[in-house]
Protein backbone atom coordinates (compact mmCIF):
# COMPACT_ATOMS: atom_id res chain seq x y z
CA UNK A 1 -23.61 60.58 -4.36
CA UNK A 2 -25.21 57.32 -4.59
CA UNK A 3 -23.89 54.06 -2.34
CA UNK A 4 -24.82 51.27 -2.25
CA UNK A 5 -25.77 49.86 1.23
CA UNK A 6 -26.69 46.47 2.95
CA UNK A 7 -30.15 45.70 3.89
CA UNK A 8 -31.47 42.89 5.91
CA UNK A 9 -34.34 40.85 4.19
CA UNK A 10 -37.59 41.11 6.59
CA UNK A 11 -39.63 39.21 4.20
CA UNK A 12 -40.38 37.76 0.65
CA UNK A 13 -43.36 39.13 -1.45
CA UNK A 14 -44.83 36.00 -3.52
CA UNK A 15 -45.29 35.92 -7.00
CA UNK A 16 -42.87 38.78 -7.65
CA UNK A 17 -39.58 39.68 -7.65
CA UNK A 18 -39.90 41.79 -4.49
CA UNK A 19 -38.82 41.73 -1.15
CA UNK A 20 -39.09 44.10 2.04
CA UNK A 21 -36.05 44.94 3.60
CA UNK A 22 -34.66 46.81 6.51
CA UNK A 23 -32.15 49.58 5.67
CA UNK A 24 -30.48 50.85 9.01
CA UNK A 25 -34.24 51.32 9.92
CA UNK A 26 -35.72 52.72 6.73
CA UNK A 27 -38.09 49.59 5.48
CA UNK A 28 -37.96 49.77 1.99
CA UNK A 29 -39.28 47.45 -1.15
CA UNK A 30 -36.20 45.83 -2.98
CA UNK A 31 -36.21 44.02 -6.23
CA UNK A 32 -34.39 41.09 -5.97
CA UNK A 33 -34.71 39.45 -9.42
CA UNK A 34 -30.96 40.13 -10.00
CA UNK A 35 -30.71 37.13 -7.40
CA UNK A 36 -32.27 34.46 -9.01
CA UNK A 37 -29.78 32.25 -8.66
CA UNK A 38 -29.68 32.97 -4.77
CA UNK A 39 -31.99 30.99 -1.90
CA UNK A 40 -33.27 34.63 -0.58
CA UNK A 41 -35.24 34.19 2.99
CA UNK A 42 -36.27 36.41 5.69
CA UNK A 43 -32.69 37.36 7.84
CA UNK A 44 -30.34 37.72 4.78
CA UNK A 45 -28.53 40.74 4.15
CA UNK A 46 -28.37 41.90 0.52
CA UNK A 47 -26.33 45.06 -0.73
CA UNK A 48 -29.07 47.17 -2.48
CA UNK A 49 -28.51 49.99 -5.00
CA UNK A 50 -31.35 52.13 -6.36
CA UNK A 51 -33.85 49.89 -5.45
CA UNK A 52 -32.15 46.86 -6.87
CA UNK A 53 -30.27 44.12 -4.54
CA UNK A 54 -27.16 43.74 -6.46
CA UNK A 55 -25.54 40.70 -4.23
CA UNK A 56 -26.17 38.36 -1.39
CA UNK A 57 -23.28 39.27 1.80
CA UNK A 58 -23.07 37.71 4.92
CA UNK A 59 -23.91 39.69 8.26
CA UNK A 60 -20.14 40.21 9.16
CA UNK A 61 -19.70 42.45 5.46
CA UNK A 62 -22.77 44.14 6.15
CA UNK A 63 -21.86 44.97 9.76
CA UNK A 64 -18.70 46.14 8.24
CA UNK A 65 -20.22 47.99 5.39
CA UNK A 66 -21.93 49.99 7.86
CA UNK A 67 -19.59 50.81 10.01
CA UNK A 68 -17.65 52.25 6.82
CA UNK A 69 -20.63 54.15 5.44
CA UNK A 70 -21.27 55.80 8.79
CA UNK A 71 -17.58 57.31 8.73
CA UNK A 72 -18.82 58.83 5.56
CA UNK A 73 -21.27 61.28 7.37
CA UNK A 74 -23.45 63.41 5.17
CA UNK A 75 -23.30 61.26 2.22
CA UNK A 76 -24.70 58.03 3.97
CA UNK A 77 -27.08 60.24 6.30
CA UNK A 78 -28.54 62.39 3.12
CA UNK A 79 -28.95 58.95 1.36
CA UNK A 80 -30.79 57.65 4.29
CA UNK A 81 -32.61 60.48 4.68
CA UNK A 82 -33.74 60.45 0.87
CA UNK A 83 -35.21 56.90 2.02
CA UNK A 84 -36.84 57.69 4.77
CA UNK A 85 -39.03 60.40 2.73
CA UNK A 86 -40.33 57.98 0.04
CA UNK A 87 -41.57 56.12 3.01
């Protein structure tokens, strides 16, 4: 199963379409081009899918997003597990 789950933006990389985020402690590279439109700076929370941030949220609906995911147990954990051995 594959979610989708909010990341906080730890930084910008220039001249590309990246960002680092922080995924419930997992940093990870993000694209972010699919937010163009969006002002994206260091402390914004983005919902990321397979690599790709698919929206900007605000902290309250990411909070809230993870509370949710964590009910889910082995799906969010073996997805954030999966993560945390790219790293």
């Amino acid at each position: 199963m594959c979610l989708a789950i909010p990341g906080q933006i730890v930084g910008l990389v220039p001249g590309t379409d990246l960002a680092d985020a922080d995924v419930s402690g997992v940093k990870r590279k993000v694209n972010v081009g699919l937010l163009d439109d969006e002002r994206l700076a260091p402390g914004d929370w983005i919902l990321i899918h397979v690599g790709f941030a698919l929206s900007k949220i605000d902290e309250q609906e990411a909070r809230a997003t993870l509370e949710l995911l964590e009910t889910l147990g082995p799906a969010f954990t073996d997805d954030l597990n999966a993560l945390r051995e790219e790293e």
